[in-house]
C-alpha atoms as a PDB file:
ATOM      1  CA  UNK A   1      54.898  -7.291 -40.895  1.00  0.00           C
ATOM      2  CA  UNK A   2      55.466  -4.910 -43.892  1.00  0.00           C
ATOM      3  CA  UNK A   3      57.375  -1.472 -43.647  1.00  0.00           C
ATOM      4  CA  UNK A   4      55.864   2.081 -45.057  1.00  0.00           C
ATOM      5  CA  UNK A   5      58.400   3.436 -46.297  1.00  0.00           C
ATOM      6  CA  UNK A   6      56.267   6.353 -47.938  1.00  0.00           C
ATOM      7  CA  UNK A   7      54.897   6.934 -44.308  1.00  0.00           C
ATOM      8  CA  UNK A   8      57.998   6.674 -42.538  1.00  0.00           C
ATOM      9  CA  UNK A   9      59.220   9.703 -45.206  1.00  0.00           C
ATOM     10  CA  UNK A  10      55.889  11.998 -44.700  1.00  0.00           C
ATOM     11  CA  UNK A  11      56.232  11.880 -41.261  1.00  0.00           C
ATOM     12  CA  UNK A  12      60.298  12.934 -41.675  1.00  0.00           C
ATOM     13  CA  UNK A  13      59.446  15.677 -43.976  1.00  0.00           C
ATOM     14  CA  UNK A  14      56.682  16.458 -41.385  1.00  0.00           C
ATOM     15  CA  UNK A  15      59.717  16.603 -38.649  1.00  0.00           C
ATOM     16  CA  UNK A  16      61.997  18.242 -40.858  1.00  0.00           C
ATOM     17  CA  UNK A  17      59.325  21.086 -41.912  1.00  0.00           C
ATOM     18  CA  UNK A  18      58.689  22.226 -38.146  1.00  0.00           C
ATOM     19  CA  UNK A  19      62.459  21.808 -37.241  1.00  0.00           C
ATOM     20  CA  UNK A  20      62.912  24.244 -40.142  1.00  0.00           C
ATOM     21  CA  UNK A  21      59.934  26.390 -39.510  1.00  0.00           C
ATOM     22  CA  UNK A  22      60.845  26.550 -35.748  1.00  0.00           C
ATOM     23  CA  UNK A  23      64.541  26.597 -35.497  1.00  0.00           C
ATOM     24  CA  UNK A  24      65.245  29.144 -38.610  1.00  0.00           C
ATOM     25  CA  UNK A  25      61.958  30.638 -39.006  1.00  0.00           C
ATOM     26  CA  UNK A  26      61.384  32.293 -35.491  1.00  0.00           C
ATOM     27  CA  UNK A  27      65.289  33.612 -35.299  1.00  0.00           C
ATOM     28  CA  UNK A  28      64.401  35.113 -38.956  1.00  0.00           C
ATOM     29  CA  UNK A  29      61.025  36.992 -37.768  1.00  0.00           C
ATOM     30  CA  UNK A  30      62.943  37.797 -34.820  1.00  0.00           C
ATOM     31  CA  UNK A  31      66.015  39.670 -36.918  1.00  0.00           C
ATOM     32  CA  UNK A  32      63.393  40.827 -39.288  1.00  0.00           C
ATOM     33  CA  UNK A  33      61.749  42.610 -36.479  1.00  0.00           C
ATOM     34  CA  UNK A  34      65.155  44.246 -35.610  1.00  0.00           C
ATOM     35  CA  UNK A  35      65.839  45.119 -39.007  1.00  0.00           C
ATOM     36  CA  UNK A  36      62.718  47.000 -38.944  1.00  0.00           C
ATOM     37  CA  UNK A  37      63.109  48.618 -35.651  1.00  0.00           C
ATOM     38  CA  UNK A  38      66.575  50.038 -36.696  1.00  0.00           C
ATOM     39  CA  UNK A  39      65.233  52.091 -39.869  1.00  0.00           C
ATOM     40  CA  UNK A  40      65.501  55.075 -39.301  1.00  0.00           C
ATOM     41  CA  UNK A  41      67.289  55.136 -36.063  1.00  0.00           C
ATOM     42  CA  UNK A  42      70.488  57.456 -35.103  1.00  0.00           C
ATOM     43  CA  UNK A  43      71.632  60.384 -36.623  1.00  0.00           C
ATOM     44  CA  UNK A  44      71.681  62.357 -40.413  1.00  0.00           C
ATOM     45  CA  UNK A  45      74.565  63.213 -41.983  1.00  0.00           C
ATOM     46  CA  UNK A  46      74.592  66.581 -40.305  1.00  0.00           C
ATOM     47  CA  UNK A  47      74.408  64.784 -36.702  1.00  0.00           C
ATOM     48  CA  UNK A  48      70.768  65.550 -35.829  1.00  0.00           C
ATOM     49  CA  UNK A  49      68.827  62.631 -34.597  1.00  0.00           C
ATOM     50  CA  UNK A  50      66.788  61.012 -37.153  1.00  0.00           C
ATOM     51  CA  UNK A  51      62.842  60.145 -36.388  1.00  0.00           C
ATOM     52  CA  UNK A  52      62.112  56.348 -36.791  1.00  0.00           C
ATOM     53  CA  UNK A  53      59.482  55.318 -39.143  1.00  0.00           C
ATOM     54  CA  UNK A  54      56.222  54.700 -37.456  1.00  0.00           C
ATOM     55  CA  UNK A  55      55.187  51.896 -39.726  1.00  0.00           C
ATOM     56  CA  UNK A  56      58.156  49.728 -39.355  1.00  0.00           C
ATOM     57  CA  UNK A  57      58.164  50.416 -35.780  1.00  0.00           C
ATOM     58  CA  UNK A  58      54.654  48.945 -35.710  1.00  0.00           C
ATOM     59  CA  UNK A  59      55.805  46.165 -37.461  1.00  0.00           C
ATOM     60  CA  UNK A  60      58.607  45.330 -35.399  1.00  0.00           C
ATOM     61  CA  UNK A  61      56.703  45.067 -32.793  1.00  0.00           C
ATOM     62  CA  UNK A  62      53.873  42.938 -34.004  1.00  0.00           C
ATOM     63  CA  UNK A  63      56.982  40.706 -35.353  1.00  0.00           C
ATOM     64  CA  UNK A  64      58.430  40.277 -31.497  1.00  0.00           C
ATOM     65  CA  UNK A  65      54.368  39.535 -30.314  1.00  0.00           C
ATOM     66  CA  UNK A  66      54.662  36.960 -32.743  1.00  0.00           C
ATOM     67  CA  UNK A  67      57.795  35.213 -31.545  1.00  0.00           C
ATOM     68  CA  UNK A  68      56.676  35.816 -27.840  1.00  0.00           C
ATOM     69  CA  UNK A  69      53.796  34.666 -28.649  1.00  0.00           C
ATOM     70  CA  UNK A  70      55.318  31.215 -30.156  1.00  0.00           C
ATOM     71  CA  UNK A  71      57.633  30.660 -27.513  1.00  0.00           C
ATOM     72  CA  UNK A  72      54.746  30.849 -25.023  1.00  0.00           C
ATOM     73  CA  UNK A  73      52.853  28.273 -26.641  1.00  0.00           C
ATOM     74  CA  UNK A  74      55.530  25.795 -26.948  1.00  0.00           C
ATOM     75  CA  UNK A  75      56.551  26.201 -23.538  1.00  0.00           C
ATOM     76  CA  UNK A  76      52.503  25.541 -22.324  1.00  0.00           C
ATOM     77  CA  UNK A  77      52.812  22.684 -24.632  1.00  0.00           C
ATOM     78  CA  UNK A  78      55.792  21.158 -23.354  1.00  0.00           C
ATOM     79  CA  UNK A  79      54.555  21.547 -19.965  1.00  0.00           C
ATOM     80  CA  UNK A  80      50.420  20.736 -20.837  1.00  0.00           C
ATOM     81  CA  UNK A  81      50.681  17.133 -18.782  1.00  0.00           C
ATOM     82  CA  UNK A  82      52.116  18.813 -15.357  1.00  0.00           C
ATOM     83  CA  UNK A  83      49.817  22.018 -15.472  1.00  0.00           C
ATOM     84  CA  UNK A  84      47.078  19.269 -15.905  1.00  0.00           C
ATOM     85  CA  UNK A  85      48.332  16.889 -13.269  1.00  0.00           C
ATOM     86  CA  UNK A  86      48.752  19.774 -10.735  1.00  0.00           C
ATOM     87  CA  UNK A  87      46.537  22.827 -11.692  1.00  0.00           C
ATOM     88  CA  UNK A  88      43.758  20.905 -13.722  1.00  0.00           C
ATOM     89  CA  UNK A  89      44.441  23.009 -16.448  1.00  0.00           C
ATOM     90  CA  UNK A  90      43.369  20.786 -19.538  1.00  0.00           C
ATOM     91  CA  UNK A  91      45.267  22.717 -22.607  1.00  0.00           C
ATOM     92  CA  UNK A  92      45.702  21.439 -26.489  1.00  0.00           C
ATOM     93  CA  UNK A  93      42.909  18.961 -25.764  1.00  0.00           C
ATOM     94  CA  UNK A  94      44.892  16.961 -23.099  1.00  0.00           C
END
């Protein structure tokens, strides 16, 4: 019986790459999309209300599908072997 070392580190980078991508890189689109949603908003320096940019409105929002989006997908994941087991719903090939 030999040990892989060199597999037993790809698959920890592997681990450590979604952990990363997942646990930081979600919160980050998620903020981004914030950031973006806030330009423009309030008031001038005179106290009028200031229009938001329609562009980084856009974007905000196609940021927050995106997270949405991801969340959804890992919860249907999670959950593929009991929506198969009691709605037949076969999903990610299972």
């Amino acid at each position: 019986m030999s040990i892989d070392f060199i597999e037993i580190g790809l698959a920890a980078v592997r681990v450590l790459g979604l952990g990363l991508l997942f646990g930081a890189g979600l919160p980050a689109l998620f903020a981004l999309g914030m950031k973006l949603h806030a330009v423009g908003a309030g008031t001038g320096e005179d106290g009028a209300a200031v229009r938001r940019n329609p562009f980084a409105t856009a974007g905000a929002y196609a940021l927050y599908a995106i997270v949405v989006g991801a969340v959804i997908v890992g919860v249907l994941f999670v959950t593929r072997h009991t929506l198969q087991h009691y709605f037949g719903l076969t999903l990610f090939g299972v």
